[in-house]
Protein backbone atom coordinates (compact mmCIF):
# COMPACT_ATOMS: atom_id res chain seq x y z
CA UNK A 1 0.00 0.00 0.00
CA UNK A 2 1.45 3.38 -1.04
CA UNK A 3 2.70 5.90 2.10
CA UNK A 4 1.06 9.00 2.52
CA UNK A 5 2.62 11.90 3.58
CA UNK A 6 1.57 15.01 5.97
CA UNK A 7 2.01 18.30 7.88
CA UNK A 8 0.64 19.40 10.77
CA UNK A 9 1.25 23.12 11.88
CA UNK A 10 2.19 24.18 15.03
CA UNK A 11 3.03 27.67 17.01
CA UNK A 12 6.35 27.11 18.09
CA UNK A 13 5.21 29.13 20.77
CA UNK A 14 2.62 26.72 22.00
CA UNK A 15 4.44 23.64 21.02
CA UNK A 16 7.80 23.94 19.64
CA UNK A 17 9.83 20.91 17.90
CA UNK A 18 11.90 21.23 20.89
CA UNK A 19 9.28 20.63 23.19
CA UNK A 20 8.06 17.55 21.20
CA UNK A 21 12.27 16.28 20.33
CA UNK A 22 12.29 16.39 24.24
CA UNK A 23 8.63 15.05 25.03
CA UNK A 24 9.67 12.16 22.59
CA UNK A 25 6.38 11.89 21.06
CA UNK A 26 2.93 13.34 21.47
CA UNK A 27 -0.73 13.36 20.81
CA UNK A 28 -2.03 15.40 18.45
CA UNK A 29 -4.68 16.85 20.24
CA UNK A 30 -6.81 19.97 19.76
CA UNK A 31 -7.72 20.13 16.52
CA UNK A 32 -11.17 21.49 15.54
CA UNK A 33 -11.73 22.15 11.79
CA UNK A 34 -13.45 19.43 9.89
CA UNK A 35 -11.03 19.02 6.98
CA UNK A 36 -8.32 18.96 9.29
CA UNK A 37 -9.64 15.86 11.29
CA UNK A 38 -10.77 14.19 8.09
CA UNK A 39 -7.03 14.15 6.87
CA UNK A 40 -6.30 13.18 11.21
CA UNK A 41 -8.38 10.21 10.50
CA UNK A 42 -6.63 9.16 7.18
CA UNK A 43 -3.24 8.77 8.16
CA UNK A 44 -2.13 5.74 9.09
CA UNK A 45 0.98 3.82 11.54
CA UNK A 46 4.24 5.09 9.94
CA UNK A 47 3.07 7.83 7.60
CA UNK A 48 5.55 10.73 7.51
CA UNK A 49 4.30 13.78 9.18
CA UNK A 50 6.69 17.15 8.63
CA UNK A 51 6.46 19.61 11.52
CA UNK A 52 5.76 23.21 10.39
CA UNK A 53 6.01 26.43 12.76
CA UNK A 54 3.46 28.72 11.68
CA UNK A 55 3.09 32.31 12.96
CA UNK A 56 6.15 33.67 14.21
CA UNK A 57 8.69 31.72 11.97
CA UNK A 58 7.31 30.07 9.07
CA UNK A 59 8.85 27.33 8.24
CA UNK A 60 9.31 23.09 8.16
CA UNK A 61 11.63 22.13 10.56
CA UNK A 62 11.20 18.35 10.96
CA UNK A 63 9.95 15.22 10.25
CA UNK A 64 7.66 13.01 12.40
CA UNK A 65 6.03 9.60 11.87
CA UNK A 66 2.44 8.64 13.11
CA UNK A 67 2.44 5.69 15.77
CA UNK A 68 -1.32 5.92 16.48
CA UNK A 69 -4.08 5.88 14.26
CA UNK A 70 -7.14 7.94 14.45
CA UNK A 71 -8.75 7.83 17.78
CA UNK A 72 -11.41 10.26 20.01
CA UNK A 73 -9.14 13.43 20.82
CA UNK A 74 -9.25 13.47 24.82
CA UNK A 75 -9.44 17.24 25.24
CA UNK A 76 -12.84 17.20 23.19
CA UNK A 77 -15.03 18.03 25.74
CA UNK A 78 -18.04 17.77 22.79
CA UNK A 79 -18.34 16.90 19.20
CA UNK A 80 -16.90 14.27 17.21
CA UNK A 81 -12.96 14.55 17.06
CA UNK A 82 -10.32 12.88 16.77
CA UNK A 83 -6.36 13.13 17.25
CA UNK A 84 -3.31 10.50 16.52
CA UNK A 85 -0.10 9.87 18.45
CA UNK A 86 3.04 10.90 16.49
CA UNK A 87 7.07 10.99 17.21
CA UNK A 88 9.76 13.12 16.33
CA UNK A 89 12.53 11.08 13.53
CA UNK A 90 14.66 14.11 12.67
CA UNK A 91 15.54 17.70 12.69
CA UNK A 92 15.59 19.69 9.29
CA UNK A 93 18.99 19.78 8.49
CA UNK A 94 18.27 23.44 6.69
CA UNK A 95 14.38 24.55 7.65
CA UNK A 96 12.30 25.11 4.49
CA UNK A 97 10.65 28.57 4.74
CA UNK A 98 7.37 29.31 3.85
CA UNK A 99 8.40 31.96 1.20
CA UNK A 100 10.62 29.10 -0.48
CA UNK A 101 7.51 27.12 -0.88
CA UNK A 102 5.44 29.48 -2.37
CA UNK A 103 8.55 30.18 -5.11
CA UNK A 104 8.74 26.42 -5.85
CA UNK A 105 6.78 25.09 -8.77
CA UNK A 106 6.12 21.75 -6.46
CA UNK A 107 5.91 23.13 -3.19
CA UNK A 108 3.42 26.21 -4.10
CA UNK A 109 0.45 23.63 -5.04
CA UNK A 110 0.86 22.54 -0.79
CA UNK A 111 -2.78 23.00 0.41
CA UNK A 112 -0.57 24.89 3.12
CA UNK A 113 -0.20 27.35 0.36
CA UNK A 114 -3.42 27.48 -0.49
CA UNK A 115 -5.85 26.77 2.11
CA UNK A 116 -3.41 28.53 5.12
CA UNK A 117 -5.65 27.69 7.82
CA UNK A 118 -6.00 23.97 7.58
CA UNK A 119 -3.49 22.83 10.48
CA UNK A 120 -3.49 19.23 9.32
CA UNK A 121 -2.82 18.73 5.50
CA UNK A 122 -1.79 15.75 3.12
CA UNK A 123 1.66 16.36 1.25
CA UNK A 124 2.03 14.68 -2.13
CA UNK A 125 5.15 11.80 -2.76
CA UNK A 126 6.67 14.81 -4.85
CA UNK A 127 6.08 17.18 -2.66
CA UNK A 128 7.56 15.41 0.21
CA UNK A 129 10.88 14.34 -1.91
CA UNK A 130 11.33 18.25 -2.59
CA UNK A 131 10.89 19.35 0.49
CA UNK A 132 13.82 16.69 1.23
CA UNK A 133 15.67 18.07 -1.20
CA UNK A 134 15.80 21.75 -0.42
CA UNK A 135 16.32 20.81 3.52
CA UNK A 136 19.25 18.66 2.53
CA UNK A 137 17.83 16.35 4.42
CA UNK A 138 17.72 12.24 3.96
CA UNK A 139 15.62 10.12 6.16
């Protein structure tokens, strides 16, 4: 079965890739936009996650893997939500910025491009190769 590939955003501020390197791992809790737990609920053990810190600095700085499937988000105190546990693998050797992205013929079609509030979003094979790539990163 082909691997799909993701990115979840995150204030660095509220929960930095430091924080989660040194939690080791972490539910990802909290999120409340349809769309986004649609794509929670699609990924699956040992998908590729990468790590983005929105607001202040804009940019991918690593890569996670899922270790939990879909399951009720514990901090839902009503509705019908959902979070997954995930773990750090590795740092970004160079961060890819956000306005690299939007210059890059593959990275600019990134529904983080175009739909800039979703905080959970599926990342093509090619898109997740080039964002690799530009990091000079290998997993």
């Amino acid at each position: 079965m082909p691997k799909s590939y993701w990115l979840v955003k995150q204030e660095p501020e509220a929960y930095s890739w430091a924080t989660f390197v040194t939690e080791g791992g972490t539910a990802w809790t909290g999120v409340r936009n349809y769309q986004a737990r649609n794509n929670l609920r699609s990924m699956k053990k040992g998908d590729p996650v990468f790590y983005y810190h929105s607001v202040s600095e804009k940019q991918v700085v690593g890569v996670a893997v899922v270790t939990r499937e879909a399951y009720p988000d514990p901090t839902a105190k009503e509705g019908d939500w959902s979070c997954v546990g995930i773990v750090p693998v590795k740092a970004l050797k160079r961060p890819v910025s956000l306005d690299a992205m939007k210059a890059d013929k593959i990275l600019k079609e990134m529904p983080l491009i175009r739909h800039s509030r979703l905080s959970v979003s599926p990342v093509t094979e090619a898109q997740s190769r080039r964002l690799l790539e530009l990091s000079e990163t290998r997993l």
